[in-house]
C-alpha atoms as a PDB file:
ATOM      1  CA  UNK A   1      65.698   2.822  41.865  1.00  0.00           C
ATOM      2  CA  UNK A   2      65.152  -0.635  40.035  1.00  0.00           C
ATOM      3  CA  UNK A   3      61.592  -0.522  41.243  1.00  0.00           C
ATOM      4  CA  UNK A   4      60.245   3.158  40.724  1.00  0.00           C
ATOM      5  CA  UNK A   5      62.219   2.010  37.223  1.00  0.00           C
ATOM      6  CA  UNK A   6      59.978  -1.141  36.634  1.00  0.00           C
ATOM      7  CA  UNK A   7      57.030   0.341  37.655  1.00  0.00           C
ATOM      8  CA  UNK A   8      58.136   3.183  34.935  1.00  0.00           C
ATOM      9  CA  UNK A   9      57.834   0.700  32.425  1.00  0.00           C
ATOM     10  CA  UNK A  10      54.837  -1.035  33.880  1.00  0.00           C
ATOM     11  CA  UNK A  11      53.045   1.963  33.327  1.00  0.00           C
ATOM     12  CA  UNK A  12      53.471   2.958  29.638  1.00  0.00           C
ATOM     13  CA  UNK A  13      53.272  -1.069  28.900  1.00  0.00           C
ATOM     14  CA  UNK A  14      49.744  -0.628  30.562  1.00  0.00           C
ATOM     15  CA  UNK A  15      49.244   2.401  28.028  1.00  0.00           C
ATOM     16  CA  UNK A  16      50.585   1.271  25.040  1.00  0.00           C
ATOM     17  CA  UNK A  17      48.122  -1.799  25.960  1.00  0.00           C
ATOM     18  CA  UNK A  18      44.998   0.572  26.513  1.00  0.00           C
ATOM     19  CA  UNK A  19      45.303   2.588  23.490  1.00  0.00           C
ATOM     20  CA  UNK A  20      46.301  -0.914  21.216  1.00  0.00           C
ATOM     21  CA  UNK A  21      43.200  -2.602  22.361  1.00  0.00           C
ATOM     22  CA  UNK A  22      41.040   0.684  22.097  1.00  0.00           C
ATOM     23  CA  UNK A  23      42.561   1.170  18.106  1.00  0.00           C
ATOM     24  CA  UNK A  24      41.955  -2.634  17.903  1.00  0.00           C
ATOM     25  CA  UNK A  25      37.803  -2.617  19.677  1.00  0.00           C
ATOM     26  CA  UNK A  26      37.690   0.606  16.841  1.00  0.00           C
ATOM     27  CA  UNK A  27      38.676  -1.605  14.062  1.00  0.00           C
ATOM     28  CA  UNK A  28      36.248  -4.498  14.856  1.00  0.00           C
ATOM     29  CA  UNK A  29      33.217  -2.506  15.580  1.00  0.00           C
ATOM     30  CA  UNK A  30      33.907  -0.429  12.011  1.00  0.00           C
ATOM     31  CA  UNK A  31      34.526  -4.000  10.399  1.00  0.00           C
ATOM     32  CA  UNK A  32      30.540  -5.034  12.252  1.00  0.00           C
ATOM     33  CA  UNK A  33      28.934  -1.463  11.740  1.00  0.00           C
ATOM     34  CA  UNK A  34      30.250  -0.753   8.096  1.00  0.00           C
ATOM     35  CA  UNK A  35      28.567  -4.093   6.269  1.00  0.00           C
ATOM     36  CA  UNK A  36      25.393  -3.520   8.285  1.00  0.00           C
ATOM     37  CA  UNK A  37      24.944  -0.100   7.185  1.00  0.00           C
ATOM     38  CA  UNK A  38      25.480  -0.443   3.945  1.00  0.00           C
ATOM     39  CA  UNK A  39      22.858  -4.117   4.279  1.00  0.00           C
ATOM     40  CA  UNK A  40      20.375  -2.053   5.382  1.00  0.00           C
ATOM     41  CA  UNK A  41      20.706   1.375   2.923  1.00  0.00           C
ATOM     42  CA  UNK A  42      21.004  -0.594  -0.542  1.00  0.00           C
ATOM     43  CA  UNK A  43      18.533  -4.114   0.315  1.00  0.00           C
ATOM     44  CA  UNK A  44      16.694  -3.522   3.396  1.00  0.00           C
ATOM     45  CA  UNK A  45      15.483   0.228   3.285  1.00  0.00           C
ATOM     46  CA  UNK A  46      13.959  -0.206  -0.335  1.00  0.00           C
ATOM     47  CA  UNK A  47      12.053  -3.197   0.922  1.00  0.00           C
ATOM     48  CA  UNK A  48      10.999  -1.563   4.057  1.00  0.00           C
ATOM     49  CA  UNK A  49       9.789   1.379   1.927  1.00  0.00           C
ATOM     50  CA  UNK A  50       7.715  -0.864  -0.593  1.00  0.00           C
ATOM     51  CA  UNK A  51       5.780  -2.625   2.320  1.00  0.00           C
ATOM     52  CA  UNK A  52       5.672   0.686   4.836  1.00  0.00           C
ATOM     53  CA  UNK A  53       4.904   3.062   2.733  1.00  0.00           C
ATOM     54  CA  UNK A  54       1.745   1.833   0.834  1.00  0.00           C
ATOM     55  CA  UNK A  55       0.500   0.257   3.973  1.00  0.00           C
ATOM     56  CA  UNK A  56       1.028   3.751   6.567  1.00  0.00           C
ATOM     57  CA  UNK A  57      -1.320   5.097   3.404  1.00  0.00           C
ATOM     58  CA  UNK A  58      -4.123   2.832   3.833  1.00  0.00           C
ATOM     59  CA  UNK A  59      -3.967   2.524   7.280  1.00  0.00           C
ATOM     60  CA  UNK A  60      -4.507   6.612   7.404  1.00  0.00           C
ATOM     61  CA  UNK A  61      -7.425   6.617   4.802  1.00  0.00           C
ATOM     62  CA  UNK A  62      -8.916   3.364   6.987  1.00  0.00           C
ATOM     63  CA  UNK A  63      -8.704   6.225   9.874  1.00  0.00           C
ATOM     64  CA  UNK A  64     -10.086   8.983   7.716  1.00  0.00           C
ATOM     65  CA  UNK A  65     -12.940   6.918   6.479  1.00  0.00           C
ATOM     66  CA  UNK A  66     -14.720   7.327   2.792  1.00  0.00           C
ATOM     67  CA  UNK A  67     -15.520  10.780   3.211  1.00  0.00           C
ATOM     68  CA  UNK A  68     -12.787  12.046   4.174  1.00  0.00           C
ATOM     69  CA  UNK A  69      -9.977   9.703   2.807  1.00  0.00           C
ATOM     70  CA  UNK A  70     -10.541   7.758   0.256  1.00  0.00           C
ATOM     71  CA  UNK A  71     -13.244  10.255  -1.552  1.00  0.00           C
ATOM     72  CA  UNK A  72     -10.400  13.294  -1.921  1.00  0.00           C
ATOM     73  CA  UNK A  73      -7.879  10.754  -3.074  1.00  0.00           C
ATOM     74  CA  UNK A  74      -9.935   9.455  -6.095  1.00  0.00           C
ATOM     75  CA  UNK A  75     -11.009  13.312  -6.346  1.00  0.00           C
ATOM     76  CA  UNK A  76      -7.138  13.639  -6.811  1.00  0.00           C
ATOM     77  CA  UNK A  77      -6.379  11.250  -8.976  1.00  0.00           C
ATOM     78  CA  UNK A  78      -9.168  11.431 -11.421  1.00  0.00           C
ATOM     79  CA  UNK A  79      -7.484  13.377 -14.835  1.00  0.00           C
ATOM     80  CA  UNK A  80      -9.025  16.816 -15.002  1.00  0.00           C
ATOM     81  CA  UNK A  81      -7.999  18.520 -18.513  1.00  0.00           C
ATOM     82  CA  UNK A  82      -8.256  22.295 -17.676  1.00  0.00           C
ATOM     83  CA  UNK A  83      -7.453  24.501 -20.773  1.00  0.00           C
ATOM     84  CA  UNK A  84      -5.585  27.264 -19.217  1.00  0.00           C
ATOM     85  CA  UNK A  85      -6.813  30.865 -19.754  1.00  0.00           C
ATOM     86  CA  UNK A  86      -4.457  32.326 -21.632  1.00  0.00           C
ATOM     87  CA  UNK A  87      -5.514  29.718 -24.425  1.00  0.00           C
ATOM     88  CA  UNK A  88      -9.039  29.823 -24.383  1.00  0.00           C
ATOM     89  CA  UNK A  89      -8.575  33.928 -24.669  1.00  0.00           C
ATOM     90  CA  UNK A  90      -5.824  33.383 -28.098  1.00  0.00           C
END
């Protein structure tokens, strides 16, 4: 009786134990993840985007080649004043 009585308590000491250390490996890793996240969403990412960005865009028009890259982009970019239609008929 005194032992199938021990080994009662022996066994919810073992899980009050399991889930205290799980609650307490839950708090840590939130206290680790938490500061990283927010590191990398608010100082890293925006730095990663101004170096990644521009450089992924030359590094595709260096594959394309003049012709096909770099030609269409300045094609793009130049300022082409259209009148529309509708005003040149008025």
């Amino acid at each position: 009786m005194i032992i199938e009585r021990a080994q009662y308590y022996y066994e919810h000491a073992q899980f009050y134990l399991e889930i205290t250390m799980d609650l307490f490996f839950r708090i840590i890793g939130a206290c680790i993840f938490l500061p990283f996240i927010g590191f990398y969403s608010y100082v890293l990412g925006p730095i990663l985007k101004l170096i990644l960005l521009p450089g992924g865009l030359l590094l595709l028009l260096l594959i394309l080649g003049k012709e096909d890259g770099v030609m269409p982009l300045i094609e793009a970019f130049k300022s082409k004043t259209k009148t529309p239609q509708s005003i040149e008929l008025s």
